[in-house]
C-alpha atoms as a PDB file:
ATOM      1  CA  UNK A   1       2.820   5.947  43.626  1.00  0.00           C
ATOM      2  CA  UNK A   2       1.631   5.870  40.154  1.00  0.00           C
ATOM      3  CA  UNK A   3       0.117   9.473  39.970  1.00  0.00           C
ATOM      4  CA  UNK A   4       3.796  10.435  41.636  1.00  0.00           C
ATOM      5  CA  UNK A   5       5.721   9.057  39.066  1.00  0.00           C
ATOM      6  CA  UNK A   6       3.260  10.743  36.819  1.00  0.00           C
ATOM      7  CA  UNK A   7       3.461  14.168  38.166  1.00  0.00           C
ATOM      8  CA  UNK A   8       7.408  14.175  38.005  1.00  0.00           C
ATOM      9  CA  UNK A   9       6.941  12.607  34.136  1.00  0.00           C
ATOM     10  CA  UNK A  10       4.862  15.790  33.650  1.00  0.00           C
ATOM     11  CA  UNK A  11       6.993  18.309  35.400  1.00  0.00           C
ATOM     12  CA  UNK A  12      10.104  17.088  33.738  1.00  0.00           C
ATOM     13  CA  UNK A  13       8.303  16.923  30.310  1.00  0.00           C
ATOM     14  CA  UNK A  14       7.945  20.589  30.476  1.00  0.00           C
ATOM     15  CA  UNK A  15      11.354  21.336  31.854  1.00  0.00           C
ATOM     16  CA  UNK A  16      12.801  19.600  28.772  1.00  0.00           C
ATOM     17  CA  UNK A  17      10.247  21.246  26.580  1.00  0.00           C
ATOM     18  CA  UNK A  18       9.269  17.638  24.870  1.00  0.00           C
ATOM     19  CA  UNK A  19       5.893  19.148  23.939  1.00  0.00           C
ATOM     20  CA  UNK A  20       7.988  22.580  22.175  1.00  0.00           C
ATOM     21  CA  UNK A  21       9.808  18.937  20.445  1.00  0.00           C
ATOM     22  CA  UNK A  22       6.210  17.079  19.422  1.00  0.00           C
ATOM     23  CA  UNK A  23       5.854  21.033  17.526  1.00  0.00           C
ATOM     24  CA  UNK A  24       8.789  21.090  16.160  1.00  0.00           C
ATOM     25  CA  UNK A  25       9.872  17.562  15.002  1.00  0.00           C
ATOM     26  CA  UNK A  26       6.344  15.497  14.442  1.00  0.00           C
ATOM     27  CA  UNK A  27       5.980  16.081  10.395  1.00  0.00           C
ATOM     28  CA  UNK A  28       9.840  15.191   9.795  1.00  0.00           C
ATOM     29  CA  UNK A  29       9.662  11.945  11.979  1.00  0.00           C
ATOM     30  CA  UNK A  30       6.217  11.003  10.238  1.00  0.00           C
ATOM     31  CA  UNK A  31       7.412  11.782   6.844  1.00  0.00           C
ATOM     32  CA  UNK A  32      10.582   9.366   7.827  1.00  0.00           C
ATOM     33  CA  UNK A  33       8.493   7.001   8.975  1.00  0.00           C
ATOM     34  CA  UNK A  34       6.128   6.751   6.094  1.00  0.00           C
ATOM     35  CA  UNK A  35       9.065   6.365   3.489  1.00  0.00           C
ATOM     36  CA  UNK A  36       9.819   3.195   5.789  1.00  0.00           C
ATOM     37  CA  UNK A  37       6.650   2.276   6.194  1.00  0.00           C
ATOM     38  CA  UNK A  38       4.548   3.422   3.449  1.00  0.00           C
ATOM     39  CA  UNK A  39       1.457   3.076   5.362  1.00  0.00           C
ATOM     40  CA  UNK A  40      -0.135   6.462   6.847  1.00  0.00           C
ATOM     41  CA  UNK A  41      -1.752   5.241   9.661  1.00  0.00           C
ATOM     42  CA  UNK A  42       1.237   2.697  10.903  1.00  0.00           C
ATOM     43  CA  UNK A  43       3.456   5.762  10.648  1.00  0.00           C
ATOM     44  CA  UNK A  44       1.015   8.163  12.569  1.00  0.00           C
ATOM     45  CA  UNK A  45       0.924   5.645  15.246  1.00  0.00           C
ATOM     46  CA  UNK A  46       4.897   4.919  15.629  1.00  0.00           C
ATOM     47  CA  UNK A  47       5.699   8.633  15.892  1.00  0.00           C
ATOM     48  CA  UNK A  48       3.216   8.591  18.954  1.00  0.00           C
ATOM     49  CA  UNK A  49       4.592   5.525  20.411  1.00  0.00           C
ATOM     50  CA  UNK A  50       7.937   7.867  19.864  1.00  0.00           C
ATOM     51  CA  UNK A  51       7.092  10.889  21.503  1.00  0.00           C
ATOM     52  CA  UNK A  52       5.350   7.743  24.459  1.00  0.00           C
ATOM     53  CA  UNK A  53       8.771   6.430  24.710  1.00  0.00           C
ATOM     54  CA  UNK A  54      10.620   9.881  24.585  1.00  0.00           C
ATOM     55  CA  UNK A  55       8.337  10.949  27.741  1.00  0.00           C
ATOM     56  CA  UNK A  56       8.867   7.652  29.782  1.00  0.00           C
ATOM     57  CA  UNK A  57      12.219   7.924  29.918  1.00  0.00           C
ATOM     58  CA  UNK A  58      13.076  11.623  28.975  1.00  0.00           C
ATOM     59  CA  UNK A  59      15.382  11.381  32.118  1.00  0.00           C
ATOM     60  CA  UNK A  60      17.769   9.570  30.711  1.00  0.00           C
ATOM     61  CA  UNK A  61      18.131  12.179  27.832  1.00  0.00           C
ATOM     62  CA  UNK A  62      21.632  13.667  29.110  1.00  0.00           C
ATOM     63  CA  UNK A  63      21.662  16.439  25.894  1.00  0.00           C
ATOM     64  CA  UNK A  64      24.499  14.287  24.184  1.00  0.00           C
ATOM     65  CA  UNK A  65      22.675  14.644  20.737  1.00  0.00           C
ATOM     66  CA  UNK A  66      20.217  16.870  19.605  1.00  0.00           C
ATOM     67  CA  UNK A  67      17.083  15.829  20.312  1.00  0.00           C
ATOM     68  CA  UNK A  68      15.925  15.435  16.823  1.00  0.00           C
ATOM     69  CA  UNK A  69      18.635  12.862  16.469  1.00  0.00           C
ATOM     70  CA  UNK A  70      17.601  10.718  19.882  1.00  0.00           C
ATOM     71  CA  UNK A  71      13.635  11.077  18.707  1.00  0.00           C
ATOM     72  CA  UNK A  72      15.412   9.549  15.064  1.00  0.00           C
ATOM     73  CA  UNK A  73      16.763   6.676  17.037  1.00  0.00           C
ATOM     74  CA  UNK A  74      13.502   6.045  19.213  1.00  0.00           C
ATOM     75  CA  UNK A  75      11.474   5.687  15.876  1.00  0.00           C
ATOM     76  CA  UNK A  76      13.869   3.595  14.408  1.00  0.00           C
ATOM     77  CA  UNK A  77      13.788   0.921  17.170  1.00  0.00           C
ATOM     78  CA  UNK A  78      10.119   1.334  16.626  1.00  0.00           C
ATOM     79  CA  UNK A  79      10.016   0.575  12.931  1.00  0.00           C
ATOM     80  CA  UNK A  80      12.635  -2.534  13.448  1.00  0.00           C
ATOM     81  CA  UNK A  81       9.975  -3.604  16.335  1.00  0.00           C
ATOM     82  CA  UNK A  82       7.191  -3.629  14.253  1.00  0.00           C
ATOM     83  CA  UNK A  83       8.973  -5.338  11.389  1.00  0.00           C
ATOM     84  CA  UNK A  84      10.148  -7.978  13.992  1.00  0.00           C
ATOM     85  CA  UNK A  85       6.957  -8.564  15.073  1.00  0.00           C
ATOM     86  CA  UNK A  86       5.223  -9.167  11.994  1.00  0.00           C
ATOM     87  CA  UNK A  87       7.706 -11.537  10.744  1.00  0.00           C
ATOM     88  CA  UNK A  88       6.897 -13.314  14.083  1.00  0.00           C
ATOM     89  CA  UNK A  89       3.325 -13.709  13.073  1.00  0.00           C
ATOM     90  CA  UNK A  90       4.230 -16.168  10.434  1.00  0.00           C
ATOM     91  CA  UNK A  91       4.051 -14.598   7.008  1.00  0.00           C
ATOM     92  CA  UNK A  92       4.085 -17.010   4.205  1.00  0.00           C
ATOM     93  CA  UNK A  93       5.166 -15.419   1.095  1.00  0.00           C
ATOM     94  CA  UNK A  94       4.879 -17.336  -2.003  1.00  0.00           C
ATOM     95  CA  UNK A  95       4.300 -16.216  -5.505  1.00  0.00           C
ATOM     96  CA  UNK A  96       1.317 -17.725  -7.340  1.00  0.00           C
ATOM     97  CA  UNK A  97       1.741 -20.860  -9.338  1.00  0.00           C
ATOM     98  CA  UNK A  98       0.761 -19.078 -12.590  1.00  0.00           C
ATOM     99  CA  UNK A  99       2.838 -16.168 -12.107  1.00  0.00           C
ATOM    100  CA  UNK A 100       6.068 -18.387 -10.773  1.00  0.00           C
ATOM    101  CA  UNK A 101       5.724 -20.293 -14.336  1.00  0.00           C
ATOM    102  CA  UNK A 102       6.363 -17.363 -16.494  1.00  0.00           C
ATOM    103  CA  UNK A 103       9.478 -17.492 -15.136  1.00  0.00           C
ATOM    104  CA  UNK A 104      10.486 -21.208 -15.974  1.00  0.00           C
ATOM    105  CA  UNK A 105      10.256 -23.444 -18.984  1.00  0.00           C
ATOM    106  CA  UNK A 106       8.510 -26.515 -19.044  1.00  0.00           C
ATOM    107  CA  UNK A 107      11.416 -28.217 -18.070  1.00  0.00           C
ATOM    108  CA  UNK A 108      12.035 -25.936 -14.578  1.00  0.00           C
ATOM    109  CA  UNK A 109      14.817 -23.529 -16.411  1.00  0.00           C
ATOM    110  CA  UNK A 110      15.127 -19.897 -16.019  1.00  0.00           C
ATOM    111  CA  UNK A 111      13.263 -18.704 -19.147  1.00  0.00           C
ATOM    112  CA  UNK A 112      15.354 -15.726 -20.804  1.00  0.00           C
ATOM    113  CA  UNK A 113      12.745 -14.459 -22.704  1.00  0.00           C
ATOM    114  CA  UNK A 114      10.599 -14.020 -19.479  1.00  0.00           C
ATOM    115  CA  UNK A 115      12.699 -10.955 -18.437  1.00  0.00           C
ATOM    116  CA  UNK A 116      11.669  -7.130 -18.937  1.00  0.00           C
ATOM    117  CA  UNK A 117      11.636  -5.775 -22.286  1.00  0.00           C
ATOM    118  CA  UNK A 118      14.168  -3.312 -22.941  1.00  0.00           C
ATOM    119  CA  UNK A 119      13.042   0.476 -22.876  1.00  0.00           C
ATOM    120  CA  UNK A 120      12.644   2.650 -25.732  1.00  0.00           C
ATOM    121  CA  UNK A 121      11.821   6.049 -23.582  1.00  0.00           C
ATOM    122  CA  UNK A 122      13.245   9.153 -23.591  1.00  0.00           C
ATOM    123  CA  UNK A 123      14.619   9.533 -20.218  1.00  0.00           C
ATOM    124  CA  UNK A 124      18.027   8.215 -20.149  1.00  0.00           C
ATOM    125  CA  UNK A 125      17.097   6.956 -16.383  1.00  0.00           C
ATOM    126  CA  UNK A 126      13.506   5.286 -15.280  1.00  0.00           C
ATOM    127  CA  UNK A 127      13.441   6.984 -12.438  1.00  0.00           C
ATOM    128  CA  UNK A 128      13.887  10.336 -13.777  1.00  0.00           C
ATOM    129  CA  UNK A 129       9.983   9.652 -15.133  1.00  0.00           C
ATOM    130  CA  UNK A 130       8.113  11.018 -12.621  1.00  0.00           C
ATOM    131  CA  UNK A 131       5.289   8.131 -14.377  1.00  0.00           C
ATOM    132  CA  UNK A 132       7.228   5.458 -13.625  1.00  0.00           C
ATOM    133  CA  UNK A 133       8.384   6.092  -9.856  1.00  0.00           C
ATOM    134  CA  UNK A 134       4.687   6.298  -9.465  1.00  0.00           C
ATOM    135  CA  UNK A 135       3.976   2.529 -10.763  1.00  0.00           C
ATOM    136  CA  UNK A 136       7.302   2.193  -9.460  1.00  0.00           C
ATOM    137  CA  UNK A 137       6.669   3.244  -5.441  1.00  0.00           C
ATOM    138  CA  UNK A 138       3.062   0.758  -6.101  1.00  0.00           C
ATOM    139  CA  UNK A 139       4.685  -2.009  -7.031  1.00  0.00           C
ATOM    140  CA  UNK A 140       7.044  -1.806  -3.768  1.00  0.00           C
ATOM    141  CA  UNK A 141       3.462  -0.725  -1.564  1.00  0.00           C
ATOM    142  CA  UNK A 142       2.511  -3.839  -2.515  1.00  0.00           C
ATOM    143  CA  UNK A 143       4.916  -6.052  -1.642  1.00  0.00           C
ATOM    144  CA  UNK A 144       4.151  -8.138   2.014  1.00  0.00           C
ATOM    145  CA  UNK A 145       5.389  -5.643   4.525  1.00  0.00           C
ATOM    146  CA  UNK A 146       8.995  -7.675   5.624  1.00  0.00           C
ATOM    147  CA  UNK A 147       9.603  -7.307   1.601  1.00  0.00           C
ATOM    148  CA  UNK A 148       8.909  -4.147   1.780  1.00  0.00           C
ATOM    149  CA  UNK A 149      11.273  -3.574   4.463  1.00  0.00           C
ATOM    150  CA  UNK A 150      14.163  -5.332   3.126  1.00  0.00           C
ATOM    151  CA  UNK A 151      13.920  -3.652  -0.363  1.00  0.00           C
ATOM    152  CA  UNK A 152      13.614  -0.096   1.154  1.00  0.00           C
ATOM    153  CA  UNK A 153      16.228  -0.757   3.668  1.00  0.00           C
ATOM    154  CA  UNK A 154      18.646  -2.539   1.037  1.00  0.00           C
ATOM    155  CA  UNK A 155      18.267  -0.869  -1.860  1.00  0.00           C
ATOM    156  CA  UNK A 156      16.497   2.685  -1.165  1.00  0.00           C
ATOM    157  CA  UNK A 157      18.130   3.777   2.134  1.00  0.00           C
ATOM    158  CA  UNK A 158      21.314   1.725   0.504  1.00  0.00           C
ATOM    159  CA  UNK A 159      22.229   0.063   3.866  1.00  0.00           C
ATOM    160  CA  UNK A 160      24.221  -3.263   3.561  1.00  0.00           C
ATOM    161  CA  UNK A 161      23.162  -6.957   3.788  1.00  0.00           C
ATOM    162  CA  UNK A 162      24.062  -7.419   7.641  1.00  0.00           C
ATOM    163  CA  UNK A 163      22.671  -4.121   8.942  1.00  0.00           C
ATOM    164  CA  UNK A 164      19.083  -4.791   7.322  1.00  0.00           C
ATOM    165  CA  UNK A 165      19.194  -8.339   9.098  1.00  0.00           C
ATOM    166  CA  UNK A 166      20.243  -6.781  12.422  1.00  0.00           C
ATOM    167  CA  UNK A 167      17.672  -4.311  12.167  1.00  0.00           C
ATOM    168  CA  UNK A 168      14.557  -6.739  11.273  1.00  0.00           C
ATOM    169  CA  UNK A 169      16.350  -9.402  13.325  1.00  0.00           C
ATOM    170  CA  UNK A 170      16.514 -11.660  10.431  1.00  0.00           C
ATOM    171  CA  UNK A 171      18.660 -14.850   9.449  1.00  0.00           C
ATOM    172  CA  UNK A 172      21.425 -13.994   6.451  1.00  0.00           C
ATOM    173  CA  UNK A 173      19.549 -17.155   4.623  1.00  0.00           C
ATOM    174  CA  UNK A 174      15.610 -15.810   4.914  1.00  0.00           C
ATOM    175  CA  UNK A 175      17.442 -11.966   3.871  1.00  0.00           C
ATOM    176  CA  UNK A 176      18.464 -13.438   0.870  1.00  0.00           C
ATOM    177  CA  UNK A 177      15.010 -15.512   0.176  1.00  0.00           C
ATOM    178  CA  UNK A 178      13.187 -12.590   1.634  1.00  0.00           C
ATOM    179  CA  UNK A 179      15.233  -9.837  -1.156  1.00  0.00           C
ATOM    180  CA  UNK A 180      15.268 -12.402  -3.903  1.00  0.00           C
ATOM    181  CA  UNK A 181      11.367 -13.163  -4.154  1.00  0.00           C
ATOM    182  CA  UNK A 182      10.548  -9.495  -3.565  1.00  0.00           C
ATOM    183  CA  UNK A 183      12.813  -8.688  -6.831  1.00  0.00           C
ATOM    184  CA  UNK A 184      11.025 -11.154  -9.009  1.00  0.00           C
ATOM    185  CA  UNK A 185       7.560  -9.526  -7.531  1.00  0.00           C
ATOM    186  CA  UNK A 186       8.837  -6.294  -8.024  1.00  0.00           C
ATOM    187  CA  UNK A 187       9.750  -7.440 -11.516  1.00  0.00           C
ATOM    188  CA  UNK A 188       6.693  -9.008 -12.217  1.00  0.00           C
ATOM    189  CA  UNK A 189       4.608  -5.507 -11.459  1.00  0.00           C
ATOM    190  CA  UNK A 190       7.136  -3.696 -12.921  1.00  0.00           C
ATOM    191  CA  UNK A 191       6.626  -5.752 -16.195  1.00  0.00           C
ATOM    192  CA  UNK A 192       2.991  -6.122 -15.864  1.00  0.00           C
ATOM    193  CA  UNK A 193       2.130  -2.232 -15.269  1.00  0.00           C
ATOM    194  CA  UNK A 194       4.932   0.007 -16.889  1.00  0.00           C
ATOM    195  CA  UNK A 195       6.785  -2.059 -19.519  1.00  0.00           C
ATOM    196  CA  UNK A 196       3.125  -3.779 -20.746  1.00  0.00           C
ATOM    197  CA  UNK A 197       0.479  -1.827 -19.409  1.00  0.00           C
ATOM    198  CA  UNK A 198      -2.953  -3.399 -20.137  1.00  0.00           C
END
């Protein structure tokens, strides 16, 4: 029964021409996947478990879309899955003690003067510094990976509040924790390595 259903899975794969697809679409669905992911290896292995997917049920593909745009969605239910799945694993996120009390005063205020520096560059932009979107795309590497997700999805791909927390099946409340500790780490690298580079 098995080596049935895989026969017909074969036969059908090369009626639809899903391998002339793996050709065709595999370096625009990993480079997708690694500016969601920004981790080589993680985004190798979700455009396989794509093109997996794709084949297992490549009879239900009725040529409504393009198939670049259905292998789009398949990787995109991939990258919410693995983000789901490591926020399962229990992440604690915390900021070390000595780099949470920069932020506050001895008496647990916001210290002003712990802020970024203002910038005396030329660019009129940051980002327009090819420089700093380097220390810039580090800092965000390097943020646990559900940060990393919500700062990308938020802020990068621009989607809003509700669709990031529907796509990493998150609580409004941990969005906002989750968004608001990776800005102050994102702040803190950003001050440490671009505005005061050791």
């Amino acid at each position: 029964m098995i080596f049935l259903d895989f026969c017909q899975m074969e036969n059908t794969i090369r009626k639809t021409g899903l391998t002339d697809w793996v050709r065709l679409y595999t370096k625009e669905l990993y480079a997708w996947a690694l500016r969601k992911t920004s981790d080589r290896e993680l985004s190798q292995d979700l455009v396989q478990e794509t093109f997996l997917a794709a084949a297992e049920s490549i009879a239900s593909f009725k040529n409504e879309s393009q198939p670049k745009t259905w292998l789009y969605g398949i990787l995109k239910n991939k990258i919410a899955e693995h983000y789901r799945k490591s926020l399962r694993q229990n992440i604690t996120i915390t900021l070390p003690s000595d780099e949470i009390a920069t932020f506050f005063s001895a008496n647990g205020r916001w210290e002003k003067s712990a802020g970024p520096q203002p910038w005396q560059g030329e660019a009129e932009n940051l980002t327009d510094l090819p420089a700093f979107n380097k220390v810039f795309d580090g800092c965000i590497e390097h943020l646990p990976a559900v940060m990393n997700a919500c700062i990308r999805l938020r802020f990068l791909d621009e989607k809003k509040g509700e669709q990031v927390c529907q796509e990493l099946g998150l609580t409004t409340t941990n969005y906002w924790q989750l968004i608001h500790r990776a800005k102050l780490q994102l702040r803190d690298c950003l001050e440490k390595y671009w505005f005061r580079p050791s």
